[in-house]
Protein backbone atom coordinates (compact mmCIF):
# COMPACT_ATOMS: atom_id res chain seq x y z
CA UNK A 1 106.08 100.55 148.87
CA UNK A 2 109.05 98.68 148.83
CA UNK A 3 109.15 94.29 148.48
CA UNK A 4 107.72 92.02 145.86
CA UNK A 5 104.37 92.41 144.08
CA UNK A 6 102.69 90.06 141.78
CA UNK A 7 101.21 92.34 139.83
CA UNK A 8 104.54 93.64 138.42
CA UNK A 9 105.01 90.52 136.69
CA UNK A 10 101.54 90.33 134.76
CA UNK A 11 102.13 88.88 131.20
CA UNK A 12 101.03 92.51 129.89
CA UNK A 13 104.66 93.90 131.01
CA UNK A 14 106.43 91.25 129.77
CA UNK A 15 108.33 91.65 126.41
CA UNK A 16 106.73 90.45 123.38
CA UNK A 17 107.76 87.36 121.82
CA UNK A 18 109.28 88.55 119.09
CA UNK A 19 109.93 85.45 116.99
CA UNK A 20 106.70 84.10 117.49
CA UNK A 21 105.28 86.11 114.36
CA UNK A 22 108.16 84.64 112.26
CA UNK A 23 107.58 81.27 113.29
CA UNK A 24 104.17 81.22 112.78
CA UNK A 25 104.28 83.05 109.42
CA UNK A 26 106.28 80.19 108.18
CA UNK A 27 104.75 77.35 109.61
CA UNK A 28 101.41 78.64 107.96
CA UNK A 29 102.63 79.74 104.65
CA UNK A 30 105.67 78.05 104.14
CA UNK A 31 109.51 78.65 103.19
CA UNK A 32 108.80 79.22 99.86
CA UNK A 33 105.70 81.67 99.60
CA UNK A 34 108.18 83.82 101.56
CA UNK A 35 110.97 83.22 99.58
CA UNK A 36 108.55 83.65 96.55
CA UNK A 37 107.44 86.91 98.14
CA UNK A 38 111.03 88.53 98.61
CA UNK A 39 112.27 87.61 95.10
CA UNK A 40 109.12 89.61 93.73
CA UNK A 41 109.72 92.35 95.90
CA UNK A 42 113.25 92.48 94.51
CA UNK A 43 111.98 92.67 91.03
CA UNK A 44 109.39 95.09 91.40
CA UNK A 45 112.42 96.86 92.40
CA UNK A 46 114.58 96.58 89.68
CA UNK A 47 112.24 97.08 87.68
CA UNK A 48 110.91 100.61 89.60
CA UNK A 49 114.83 101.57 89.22
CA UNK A 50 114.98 101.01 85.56
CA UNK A 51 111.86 102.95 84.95
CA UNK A 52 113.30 105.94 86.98
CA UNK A 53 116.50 105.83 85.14
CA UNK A 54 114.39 106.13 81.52
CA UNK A 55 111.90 108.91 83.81
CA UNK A 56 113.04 112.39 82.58
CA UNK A 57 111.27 113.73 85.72
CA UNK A 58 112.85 111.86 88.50
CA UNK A 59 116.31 109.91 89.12
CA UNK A 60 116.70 107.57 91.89
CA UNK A 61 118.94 108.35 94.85
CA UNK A 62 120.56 105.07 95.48
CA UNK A 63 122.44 102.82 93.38
């Protein structure tokens, strides 16, 4: 069936907003939760790496 149907253009086969989560993660928690988030996040991972480097067991793969 060839032409125009309006059930091709239901909101389900749309894409997804995808800056919509973003947006609304920072207008509910704020700039500096997240910012507070990443920097521990980036800790946590130094401070995994500098366990691994004193682990006789493992090494990390990255520097």
């Amino acid at each position: 069936i060839d032409g125009w149907n309006p059930s091709d253009l239901g909101f389900q086969l749309t894409r997804r907003a995808s800056g919509l989560p973003i947006w609304f993660a920072l207008t509910l928690h704020g700039v500096d939760a997240h910012r507070d988030a990443i920097r521990a996040g980036i800790a946590m991972a130094r401070r995994f790496t500098t366990a691994l480097h004193a682990s006789d067991v493992a090494e990390p793969l990255l520097e």
